[in-house]
C-alpha atoms as a PDB file:
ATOM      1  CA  UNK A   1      96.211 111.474  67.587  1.00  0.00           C
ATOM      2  CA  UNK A   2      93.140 112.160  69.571  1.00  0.00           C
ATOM      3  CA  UNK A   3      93.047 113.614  73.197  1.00  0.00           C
ATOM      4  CA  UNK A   4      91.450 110.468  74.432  1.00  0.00           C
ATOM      5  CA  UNK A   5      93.630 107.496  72.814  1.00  0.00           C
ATOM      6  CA  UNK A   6      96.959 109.978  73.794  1.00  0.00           C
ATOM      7  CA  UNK A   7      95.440 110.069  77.362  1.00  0.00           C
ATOM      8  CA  UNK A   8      95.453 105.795  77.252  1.00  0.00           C
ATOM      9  CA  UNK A   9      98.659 105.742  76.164  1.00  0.00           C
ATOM     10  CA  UNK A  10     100.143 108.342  78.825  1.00  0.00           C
ATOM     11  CA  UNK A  11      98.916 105.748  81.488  1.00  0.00           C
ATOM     12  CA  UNK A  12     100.421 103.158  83.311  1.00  0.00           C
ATOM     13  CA  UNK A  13      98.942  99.703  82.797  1.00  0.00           C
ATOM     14  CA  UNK A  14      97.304  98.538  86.401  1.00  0.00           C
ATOM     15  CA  UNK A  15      99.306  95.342  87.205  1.00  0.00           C
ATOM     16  CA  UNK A  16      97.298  92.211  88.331  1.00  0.00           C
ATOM     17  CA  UNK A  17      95.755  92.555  91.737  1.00  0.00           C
ATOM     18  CA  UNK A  18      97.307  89.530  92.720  1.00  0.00           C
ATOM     19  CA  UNK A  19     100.471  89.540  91.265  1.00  0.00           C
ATOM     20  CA  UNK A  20     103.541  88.115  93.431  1.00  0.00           C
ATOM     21  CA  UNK A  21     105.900  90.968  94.039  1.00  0.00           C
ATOM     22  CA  UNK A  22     109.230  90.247  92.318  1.00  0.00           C
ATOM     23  CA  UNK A  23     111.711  91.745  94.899  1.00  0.00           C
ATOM     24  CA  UNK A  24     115.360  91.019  92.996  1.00  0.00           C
ATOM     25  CA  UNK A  25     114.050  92.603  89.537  1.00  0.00           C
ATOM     26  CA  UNK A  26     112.894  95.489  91.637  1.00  0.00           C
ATOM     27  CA  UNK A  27     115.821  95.818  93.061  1.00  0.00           C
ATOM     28  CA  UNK A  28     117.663  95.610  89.732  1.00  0.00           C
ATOM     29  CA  UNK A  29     115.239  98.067  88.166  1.00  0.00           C
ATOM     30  CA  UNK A  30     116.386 100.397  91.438  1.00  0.00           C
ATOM     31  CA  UNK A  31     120.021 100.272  89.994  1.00  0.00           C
ATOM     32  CA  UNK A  32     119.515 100.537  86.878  1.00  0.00           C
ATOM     33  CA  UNK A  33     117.642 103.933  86.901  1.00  0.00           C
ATOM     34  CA  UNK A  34     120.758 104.976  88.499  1.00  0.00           C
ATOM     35  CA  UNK A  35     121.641 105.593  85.115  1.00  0.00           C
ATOM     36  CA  UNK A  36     120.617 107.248  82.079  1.00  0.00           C
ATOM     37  CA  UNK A  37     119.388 103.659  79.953  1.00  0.00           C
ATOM     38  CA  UNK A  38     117.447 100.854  81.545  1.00  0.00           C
ATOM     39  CA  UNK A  39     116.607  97.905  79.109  1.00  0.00           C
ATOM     40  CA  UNK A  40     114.059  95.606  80.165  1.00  0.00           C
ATOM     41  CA  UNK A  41     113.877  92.851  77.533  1.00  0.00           C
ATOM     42  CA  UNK A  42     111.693  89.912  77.272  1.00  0.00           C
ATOM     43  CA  UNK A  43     109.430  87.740  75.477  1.00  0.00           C
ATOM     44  CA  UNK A  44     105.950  88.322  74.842  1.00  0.00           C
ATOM     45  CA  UNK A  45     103.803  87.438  77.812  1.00  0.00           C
ATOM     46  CA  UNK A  46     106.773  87.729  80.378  1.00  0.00           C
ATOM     47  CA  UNK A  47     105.008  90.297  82.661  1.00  0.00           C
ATOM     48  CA  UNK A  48     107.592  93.422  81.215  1.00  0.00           C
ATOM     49  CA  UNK A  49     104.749  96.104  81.556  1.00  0.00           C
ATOM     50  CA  UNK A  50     103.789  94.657  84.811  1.00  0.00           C
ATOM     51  CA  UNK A  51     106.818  94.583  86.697  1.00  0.00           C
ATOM     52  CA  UNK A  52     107.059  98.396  85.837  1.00  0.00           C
ATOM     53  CA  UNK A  53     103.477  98.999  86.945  1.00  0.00           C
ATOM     54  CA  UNK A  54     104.415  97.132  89.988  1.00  0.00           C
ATOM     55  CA  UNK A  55     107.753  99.106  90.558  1.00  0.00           C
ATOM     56  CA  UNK A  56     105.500 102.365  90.310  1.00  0.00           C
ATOM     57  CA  UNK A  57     103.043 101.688  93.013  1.00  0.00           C
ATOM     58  CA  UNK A  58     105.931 100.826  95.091  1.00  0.00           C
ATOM     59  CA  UNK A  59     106.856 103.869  94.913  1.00  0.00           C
ATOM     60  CA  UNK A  60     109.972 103.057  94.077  1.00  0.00           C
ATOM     61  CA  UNK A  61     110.996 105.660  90.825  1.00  0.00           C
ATOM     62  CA  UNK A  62     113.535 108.295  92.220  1.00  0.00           C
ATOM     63  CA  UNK A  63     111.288 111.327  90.091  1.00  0.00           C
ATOM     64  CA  UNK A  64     107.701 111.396  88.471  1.00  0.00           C
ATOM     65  CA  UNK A  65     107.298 108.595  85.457  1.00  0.00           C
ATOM     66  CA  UNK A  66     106.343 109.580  82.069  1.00  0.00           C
ATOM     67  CA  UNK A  67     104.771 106.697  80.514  1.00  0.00           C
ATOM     68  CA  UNK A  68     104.013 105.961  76.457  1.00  0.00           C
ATOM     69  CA  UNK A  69     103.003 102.760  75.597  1.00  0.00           C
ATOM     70  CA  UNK A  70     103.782 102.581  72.010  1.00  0.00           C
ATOM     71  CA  UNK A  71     102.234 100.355  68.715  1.00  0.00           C
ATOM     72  CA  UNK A  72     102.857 100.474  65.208  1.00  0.00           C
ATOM     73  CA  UNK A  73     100.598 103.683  64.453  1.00  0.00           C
ATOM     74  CA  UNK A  74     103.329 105.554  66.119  1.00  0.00           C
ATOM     75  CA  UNK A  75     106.129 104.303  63.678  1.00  0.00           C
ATOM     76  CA  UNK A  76     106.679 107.928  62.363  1.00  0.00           C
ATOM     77  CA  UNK A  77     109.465 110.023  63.680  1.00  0.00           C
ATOM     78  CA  UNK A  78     107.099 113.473  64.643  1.00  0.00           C
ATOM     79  CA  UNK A  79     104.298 111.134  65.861  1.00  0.00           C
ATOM     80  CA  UNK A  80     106.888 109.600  68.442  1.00  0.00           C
ATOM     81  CA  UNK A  81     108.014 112.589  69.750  1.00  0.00           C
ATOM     82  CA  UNK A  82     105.147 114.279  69.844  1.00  0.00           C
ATOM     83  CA  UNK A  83     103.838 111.241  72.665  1.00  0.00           C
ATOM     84  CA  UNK A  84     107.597 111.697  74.276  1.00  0.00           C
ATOM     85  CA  UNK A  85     106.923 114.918  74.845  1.00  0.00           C
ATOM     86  CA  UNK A  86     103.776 114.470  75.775  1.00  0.00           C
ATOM     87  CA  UNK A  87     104.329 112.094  78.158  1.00  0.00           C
ATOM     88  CA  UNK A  88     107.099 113.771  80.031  1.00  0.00           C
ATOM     89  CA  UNK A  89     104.775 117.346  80.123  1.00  0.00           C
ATOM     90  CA  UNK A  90     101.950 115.081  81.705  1.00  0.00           C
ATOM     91  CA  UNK A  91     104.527 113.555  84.211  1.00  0.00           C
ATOM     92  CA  UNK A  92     106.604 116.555  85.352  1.00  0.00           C
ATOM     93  CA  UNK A  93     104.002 119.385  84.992  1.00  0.00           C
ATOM     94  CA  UNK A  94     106.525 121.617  83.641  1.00  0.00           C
ATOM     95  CA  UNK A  95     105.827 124.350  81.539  1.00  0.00           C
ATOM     96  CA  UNK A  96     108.761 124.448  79.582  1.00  0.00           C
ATOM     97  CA  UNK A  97     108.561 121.430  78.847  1.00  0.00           C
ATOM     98  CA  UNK A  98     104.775 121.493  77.479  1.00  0.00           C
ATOM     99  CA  UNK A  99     105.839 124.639  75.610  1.00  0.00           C
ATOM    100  CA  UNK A 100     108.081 122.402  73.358  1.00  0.00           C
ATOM    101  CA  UNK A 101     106.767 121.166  69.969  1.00  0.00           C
ATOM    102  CA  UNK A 102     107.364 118.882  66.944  1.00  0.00           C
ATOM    103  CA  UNK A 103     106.535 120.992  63.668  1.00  0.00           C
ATOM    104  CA  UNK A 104     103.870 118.852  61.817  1.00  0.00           C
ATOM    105  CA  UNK A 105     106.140 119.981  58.096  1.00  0.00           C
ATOM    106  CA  UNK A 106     109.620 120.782  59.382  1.00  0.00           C
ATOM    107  CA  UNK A 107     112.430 118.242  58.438  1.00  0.00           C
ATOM    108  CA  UNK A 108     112.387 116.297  61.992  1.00  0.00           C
ATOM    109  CA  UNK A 109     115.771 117.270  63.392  1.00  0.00           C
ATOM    110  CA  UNK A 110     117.257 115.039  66.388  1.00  0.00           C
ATOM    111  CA  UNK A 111     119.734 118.266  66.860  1.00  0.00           C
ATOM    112  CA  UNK A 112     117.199 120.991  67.431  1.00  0.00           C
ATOM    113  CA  UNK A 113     114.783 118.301  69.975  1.00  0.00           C
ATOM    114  CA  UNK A 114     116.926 116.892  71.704  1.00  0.00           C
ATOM    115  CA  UNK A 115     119.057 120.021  73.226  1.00  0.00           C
ATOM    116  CA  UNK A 116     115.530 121.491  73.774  1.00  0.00           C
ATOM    117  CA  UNK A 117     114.541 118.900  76.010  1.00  0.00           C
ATOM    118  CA  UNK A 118     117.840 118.953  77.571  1.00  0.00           C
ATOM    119  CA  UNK A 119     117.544 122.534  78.551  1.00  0.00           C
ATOM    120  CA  UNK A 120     114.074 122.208  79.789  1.00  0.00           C
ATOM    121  CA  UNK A 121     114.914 119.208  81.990  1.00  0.00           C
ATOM    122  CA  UNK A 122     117.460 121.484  83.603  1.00  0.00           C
ATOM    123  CA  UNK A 123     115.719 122.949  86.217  1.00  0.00           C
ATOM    124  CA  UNK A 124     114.004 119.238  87.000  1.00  0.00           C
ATOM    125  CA  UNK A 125     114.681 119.029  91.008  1.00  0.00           C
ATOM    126  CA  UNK A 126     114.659 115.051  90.389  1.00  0.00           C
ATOM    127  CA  UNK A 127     115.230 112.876  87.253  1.00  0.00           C
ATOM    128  CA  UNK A 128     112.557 112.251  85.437  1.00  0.00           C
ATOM    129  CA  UNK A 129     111.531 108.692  83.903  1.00  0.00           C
ATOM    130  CA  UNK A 130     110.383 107.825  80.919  1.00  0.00           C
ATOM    131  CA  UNK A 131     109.762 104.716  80.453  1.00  0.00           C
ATOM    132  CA  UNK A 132     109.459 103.348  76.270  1.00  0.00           C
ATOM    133  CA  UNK A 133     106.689 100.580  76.759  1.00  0.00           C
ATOM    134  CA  UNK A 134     106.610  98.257  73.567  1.00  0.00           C
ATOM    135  CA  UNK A 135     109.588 100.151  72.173  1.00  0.00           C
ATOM    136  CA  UNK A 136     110.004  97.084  69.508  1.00  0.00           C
ATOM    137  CA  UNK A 137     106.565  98.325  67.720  1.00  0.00           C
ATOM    138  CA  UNK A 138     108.380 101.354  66.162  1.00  0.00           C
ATOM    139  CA  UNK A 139     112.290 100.996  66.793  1.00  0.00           C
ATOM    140  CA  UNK A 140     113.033 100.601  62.905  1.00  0.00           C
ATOM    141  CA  UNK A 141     111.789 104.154  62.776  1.00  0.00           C
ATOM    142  CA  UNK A 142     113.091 106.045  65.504  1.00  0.00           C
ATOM    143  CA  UNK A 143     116.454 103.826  66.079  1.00  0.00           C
ATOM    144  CA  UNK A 144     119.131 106.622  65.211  1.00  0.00           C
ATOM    145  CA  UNK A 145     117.035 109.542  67.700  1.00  0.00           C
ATOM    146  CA  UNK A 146     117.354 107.032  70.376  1.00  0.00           C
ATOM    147  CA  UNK A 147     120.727 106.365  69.732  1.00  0.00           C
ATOM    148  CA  UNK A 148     121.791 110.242  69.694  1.00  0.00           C
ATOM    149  CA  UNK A 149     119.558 110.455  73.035  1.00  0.00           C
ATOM    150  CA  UNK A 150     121.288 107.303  74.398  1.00  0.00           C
ATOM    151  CA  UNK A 151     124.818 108.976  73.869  1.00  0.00           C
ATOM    152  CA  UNK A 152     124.156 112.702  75.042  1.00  0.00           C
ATOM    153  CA  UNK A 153     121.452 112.002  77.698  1.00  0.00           C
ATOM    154  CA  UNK A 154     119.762 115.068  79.266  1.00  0.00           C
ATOM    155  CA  UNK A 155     121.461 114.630  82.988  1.00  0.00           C
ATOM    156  CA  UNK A 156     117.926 114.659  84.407  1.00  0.00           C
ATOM    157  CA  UNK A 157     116.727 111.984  82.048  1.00  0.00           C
ATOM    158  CA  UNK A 158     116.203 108.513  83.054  1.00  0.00           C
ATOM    159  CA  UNK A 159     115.160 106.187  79.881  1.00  0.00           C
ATOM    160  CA  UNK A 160     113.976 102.876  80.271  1.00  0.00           C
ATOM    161  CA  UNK A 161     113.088 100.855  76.980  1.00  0.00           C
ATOM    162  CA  UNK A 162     110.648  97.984  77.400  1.00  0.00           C
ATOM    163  CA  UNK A 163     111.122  95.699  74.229  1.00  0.00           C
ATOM    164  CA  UNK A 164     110.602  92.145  73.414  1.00  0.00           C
ATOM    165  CA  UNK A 165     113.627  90.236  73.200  1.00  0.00           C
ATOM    166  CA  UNK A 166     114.413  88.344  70.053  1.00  0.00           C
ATOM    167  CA  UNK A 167     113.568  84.710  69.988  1.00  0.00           C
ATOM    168  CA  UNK A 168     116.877  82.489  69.875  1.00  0.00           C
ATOM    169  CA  UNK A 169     119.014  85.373  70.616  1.00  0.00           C
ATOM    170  CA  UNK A 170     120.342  83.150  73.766  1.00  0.00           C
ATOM    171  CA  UNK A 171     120.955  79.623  73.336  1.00  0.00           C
ATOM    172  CA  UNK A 172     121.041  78.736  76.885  1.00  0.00           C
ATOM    173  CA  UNK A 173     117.238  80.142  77.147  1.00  0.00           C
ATOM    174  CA  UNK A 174     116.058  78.404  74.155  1.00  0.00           C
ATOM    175  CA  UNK A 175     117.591  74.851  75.674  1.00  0.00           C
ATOM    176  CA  UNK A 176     115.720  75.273  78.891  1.00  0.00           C
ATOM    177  CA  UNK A 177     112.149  76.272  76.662  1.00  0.00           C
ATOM    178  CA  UNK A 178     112.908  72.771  74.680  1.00  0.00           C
ATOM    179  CA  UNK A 179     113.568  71.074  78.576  1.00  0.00           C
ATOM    180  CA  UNK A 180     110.432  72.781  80.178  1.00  0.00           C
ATOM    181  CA  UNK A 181     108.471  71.490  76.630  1.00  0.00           C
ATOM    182  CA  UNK A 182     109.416  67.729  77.120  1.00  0.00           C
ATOM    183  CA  UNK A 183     108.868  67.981  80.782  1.00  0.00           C
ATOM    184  CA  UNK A 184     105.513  69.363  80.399  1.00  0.00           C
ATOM    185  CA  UNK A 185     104.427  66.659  77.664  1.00  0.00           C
ATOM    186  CA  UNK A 186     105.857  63.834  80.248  1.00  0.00           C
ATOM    187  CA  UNK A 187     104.208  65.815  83.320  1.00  0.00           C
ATOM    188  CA  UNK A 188     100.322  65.150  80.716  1.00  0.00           C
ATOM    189  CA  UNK A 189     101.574  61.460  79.321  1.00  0.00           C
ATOM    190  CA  UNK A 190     101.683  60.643  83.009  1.00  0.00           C
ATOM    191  CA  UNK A 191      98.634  62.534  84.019  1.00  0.00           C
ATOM    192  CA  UNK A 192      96.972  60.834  81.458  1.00  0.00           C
ATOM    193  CA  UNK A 193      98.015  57.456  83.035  1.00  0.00           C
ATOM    194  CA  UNK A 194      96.443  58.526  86.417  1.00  0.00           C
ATOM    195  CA  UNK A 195      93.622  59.205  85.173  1.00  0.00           C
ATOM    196  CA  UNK A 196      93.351  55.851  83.883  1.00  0.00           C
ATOM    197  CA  UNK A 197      94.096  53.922  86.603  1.00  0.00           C
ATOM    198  CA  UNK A 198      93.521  55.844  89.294  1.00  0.00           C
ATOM    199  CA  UNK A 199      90.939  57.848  91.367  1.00  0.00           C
ATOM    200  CA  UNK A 200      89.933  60.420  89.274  1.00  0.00           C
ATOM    201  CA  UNK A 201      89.065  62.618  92.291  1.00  0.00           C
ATOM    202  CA  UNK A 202      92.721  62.300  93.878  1.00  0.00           C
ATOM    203  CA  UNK A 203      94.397  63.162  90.618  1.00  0.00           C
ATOM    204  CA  UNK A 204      91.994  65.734  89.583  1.00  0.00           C
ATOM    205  CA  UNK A 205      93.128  67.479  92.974  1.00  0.00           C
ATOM    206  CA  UNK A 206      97.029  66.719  93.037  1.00  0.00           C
ATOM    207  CA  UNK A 207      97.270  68.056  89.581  1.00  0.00           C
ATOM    208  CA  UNK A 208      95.455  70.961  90.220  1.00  0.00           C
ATOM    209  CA  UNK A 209      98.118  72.231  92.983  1.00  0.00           C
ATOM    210  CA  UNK A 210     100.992  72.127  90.035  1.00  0.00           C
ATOM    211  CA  UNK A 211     101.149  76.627  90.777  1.00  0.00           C
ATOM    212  CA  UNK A 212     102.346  75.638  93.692  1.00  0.00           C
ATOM    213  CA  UNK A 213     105.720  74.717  92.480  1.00  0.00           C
ATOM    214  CA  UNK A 214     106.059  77.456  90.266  1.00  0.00           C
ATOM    215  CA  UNK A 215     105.559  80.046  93.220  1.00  0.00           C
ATOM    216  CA  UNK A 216     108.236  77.731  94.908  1.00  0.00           C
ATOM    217  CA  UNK A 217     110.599  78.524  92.301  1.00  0.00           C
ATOM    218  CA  UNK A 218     109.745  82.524  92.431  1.00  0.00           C
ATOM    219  CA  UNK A 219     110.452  82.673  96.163  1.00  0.00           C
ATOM    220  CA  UNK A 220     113.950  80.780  95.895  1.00  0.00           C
ATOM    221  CA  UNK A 221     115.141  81.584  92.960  1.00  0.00           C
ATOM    222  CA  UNK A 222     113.832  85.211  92.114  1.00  0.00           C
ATOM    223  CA  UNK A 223     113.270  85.865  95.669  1.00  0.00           C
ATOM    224  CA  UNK A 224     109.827  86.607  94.874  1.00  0.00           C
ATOM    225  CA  UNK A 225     107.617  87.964  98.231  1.00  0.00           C
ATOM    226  CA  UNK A 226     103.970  85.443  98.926  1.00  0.00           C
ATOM    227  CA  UNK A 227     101.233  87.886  99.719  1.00  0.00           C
ATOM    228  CA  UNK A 228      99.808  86.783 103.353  1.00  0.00           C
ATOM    229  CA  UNK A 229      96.449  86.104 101.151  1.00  0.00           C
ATOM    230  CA  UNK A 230      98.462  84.061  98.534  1.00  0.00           C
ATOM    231  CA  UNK A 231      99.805  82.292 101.434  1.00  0.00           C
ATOM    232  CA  UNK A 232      96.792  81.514 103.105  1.00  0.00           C
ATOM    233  CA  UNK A 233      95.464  80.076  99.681  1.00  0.00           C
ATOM    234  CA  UNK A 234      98.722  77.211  99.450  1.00  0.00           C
ATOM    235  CA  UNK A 235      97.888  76.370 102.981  1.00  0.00           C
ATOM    236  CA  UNK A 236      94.530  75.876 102.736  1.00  0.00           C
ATOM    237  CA  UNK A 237      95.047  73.704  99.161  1.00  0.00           C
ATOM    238  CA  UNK A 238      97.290  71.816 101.020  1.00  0.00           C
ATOM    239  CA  UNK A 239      95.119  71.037 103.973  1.00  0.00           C
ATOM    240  CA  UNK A 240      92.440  69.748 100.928  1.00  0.00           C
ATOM    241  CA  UNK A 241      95.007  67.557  99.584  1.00  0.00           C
ATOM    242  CA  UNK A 242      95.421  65.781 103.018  1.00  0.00           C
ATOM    243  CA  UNK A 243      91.640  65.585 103.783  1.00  0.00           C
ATOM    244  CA  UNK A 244      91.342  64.081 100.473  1.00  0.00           C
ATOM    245  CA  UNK A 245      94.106  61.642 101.015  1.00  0.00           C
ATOM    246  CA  UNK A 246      92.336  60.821 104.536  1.00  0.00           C
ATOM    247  CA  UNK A 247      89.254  60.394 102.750  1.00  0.00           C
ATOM    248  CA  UNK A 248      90.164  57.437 100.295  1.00  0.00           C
ATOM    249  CA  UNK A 249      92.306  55.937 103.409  1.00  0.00           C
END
């Protein structure tokens, strides 16, 4: 692995500039490192790697993060270690911890690593995260270290695995996907009708404030925070609807 693409995947992903802070799955994330394991599953596309990059620049980790995003090149036993250990040198600075190594033609042992890492963590002043990003890429491989890690944690050690979660695995999910589908077909069958028989320049701009109910649902059901820019922006789309409307009067 070169110094370059090792360096990429050692950093945290920069979340959206204008992404709405979500304050209750901070505040879960701020509980769960409490513990050894986190487990942040999700579909694709759910904003997983984002909501960590946003807990980050919070400030909000209770040590230094080591990051390693992970992809199915690094579906090999020494190659994922070798980016764990990595990652947690880069984030803690520590020189035993650096000084550790994964013998490129040893037989990989999960009983000689992970007490190493255990004793160099010792002397860690705060926990130390490491946060698994994509862990799904390359968990066939490396399933049974994790699991030995999982069990005997190093007490300094804070994991948290970011992995997709399976589709179906929750029946009560997949119902409201199938509800949200038909609604969003009958939300276009009736946009469709306006169109038709309306004013194409009323529709065009009703339809066009539809984000406006999703950030409705973030602040009262997630408990999301509006930005005071974010905010601004509703208000003045609403202020355009009403012109609008006071227009065709």
């Amino acid at each position: 692995m070169s110094d370059a693409l090792l360096a990429t995947k050692l950093s945290v992903p920069r979340g959206p500039k204008a992404a709405v802070l979500r304050e209750r799955l901070l505040d879960r994330l701020d509980t769960g490192v409490d513990g050894p394991v986190t487990l942040v599953a999700a579909p694709a596309g759910a904003g997983k790697s984002a909501l960590l990059s946003s807990w980050i620049a919070e400030d909000r980790p209770p040590g230094p993060v080591a990051w390693l995003s992970l992809d199915t090149d690094d579906a090999d036993r020494r190659r994922f270690w070798r980016g764990v250990l990595a990652a947690l040198a880069k984030a803690t600075g520590d020189d035993a911890i650096d000084a550790l190594a994964v013998s490129p033609r040893e037989p990989m042992s999960m009983g000689l690593v992970a007490p190493a890492l255990a004793d160099a963590l010792e002397g860690a002043e705060q926990p130390v995260v490491l946060v698994l990003d994509d862990l799904h890429e390359v968990i066939d491989v490396v399933h049974e270290d994790l699991e030995r890690l999982v069990r005997f944690p190093p007490p300094a050690l804070r994991l948290v695995i970011v992995t997709r979660a399976r589709p179906g695995g929750d029946r009560r999910v997949l119902a409201l996907a199938v509800l949200a589908g038909v609604m969003d077909m009958t939300a276009n069958v009736l946009y469709l009708g306006a169109v038709r028989r309306g004013l194409l320049s009323v529709v065009a701009v009703i339809s066009s404030l539809y984000p406006a109910s999703t950030v409705a649902m973030a602040f009262a059901i997630d408990r999301e925070r509006v930005t005071r820019t974010q905010a601004v922006g509703l208000a003045l789309a609403a202020v355009a609807l009403v012109l609008v409307s006071l227009g065709r009067a």
